[in-house]
C-alpha atoms as a PDB file:
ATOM      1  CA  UNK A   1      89.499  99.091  87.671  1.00  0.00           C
ATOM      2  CA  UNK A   2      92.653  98.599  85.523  1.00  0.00           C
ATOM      3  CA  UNK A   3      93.546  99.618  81.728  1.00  0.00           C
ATOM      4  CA  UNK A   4      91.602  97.258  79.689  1.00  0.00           C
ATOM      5  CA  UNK A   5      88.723  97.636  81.584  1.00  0.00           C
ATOM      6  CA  UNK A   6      87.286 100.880  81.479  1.00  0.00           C
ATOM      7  CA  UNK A   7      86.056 100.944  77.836  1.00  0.00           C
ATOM      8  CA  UNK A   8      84.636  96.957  79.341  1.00  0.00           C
ATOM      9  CA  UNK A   9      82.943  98.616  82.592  1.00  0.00           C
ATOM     10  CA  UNK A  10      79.539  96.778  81.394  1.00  0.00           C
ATOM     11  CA  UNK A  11      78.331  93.531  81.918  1.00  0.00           C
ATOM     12  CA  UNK A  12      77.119  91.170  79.231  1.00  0.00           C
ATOM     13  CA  UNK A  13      75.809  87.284  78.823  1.00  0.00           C
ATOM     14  CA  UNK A  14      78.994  85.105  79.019  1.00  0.00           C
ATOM     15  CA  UNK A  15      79.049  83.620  75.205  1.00  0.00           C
ATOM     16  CA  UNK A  16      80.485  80.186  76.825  1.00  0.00           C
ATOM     17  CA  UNK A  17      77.661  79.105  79.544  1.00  0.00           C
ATOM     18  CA  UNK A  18      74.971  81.599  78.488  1.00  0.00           C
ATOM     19  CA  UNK A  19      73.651  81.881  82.202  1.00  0.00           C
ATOM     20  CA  UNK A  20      76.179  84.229  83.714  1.00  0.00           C
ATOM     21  CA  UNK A  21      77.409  88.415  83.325  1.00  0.00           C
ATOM     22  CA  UNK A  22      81.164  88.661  82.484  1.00  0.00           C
ATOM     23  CA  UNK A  23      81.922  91.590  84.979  1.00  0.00           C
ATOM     24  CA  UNK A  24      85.757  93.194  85.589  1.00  0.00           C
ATOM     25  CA  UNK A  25      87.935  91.416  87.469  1.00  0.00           C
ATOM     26  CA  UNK A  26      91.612  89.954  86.780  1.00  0.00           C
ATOM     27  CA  UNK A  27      92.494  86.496  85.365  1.00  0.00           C
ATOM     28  CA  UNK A  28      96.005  84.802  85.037  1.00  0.00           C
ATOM     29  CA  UNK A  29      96.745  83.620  81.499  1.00  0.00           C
ATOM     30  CA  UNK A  30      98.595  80.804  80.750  1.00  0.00           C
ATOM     31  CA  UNK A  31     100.516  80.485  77.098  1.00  0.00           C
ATOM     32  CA  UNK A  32     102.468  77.613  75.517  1.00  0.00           C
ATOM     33  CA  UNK A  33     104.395  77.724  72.359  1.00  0.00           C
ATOM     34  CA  UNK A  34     107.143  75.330  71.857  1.00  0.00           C
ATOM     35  CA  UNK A  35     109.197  74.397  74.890  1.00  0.00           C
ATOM     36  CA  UNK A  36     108.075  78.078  76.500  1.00  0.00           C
ATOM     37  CA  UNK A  37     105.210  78.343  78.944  1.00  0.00           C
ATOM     38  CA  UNK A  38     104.540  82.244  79.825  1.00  0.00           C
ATOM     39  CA  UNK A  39     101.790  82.543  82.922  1.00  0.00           C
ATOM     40  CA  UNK A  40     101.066  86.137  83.158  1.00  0.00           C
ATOM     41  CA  UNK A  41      98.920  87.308  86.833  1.00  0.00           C
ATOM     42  CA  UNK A  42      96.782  89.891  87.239  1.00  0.00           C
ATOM     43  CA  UNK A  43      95.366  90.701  83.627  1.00  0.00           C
ATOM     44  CA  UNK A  44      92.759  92.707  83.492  1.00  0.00           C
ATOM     45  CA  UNK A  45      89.592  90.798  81.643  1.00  0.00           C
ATOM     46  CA  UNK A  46      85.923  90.640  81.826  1.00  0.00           C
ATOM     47  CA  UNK A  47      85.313  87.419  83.857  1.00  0.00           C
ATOM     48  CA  UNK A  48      81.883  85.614  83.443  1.00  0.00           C
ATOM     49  CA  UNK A  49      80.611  85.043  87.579  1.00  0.00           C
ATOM     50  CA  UNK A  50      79.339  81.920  86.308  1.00  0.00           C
ATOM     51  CA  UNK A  51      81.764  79.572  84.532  1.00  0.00           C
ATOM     52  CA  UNK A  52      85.111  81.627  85.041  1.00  0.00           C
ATOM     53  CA  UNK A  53      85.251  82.158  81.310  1.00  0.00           C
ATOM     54  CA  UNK A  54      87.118  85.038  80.179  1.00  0.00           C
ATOM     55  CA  UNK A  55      87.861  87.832  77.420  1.00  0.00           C
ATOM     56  CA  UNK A  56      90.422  90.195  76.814  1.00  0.00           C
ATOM     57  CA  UNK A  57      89.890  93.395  75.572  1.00  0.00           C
ATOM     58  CA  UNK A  58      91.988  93.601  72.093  1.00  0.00           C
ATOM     59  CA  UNK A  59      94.854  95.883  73.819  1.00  0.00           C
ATOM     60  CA  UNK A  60      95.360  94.087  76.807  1.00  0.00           C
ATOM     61  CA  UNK A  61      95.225  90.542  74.357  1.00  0.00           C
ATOM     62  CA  UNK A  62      97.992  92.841  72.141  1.00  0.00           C
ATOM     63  CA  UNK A  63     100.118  93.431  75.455  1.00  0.00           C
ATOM     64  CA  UNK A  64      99.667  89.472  76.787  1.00  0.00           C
ATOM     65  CA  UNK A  65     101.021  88.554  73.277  1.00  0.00           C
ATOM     66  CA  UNK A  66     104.089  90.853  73.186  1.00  0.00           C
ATOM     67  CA  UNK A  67     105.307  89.720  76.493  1.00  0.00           C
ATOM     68  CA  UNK A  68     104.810  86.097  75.374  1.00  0.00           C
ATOM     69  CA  UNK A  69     106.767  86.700  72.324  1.00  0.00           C
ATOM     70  CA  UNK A  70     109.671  88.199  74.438  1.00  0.00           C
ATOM     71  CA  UNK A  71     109.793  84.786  76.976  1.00  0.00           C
ATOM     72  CA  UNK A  72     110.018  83.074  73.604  1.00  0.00           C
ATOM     73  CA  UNK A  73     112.437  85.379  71.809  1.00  0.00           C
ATOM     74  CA  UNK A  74     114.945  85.045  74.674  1.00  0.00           C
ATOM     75  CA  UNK A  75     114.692  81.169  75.200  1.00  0.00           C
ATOM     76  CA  UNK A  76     112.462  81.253  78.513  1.00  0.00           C
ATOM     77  CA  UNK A  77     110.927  77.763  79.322  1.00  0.00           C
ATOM     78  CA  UNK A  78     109.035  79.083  81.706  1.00  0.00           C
ATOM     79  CA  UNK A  79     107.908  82.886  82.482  1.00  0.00           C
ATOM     80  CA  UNK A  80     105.811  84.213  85.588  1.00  0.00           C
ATOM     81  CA  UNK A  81     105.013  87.361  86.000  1.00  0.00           C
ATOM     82  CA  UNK A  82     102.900  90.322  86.679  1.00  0.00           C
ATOM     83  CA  UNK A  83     100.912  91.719  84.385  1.00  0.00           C
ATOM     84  CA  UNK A  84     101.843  96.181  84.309  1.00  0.00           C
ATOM     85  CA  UNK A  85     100.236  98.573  82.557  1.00  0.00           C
END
């Protein structure tokens, strides 16, 4: 799979619904601060097969953040893009 995911490559009990496995997959993440809305495609996550839930392993949610700050930094109202290693 992608970065992010390797250290994630095991399933566990979604924390959210209880009922499904959070398995690797790819999620886009939307992010609002301000006037600035940042939607970011393809980031890698753990995805529950149940209830869509999601979680971010802590260097992808590091990454996600800095490319936020950056649409906000340079007066973006709204950002889509890719998510790159």
């Amino acid at each position: 799979m992608g970065e992010g995911l390797e250290n994630e490559a095991e399933s566990m009990k979604c924390l959210i619904c209880k009922n499904g496995e959070s398995n690797p997959g790819y999620v886009t993440v939307s992010l609002q601060r301000g006037e600035t809305t940042v939607i970011i495609k393809s980031v890698p996550a753990m995805v529950c097969d149940n209830c869509g839930e999601y979680y971010l392993s802590e260097d992808v949610t590091e990454k996600v953040l800095n490319i936020a700050e950056e649409a906000v930094s340079k007066g973006a109202e709204v950002e889509i893009l890719r998510f790159a290693a």
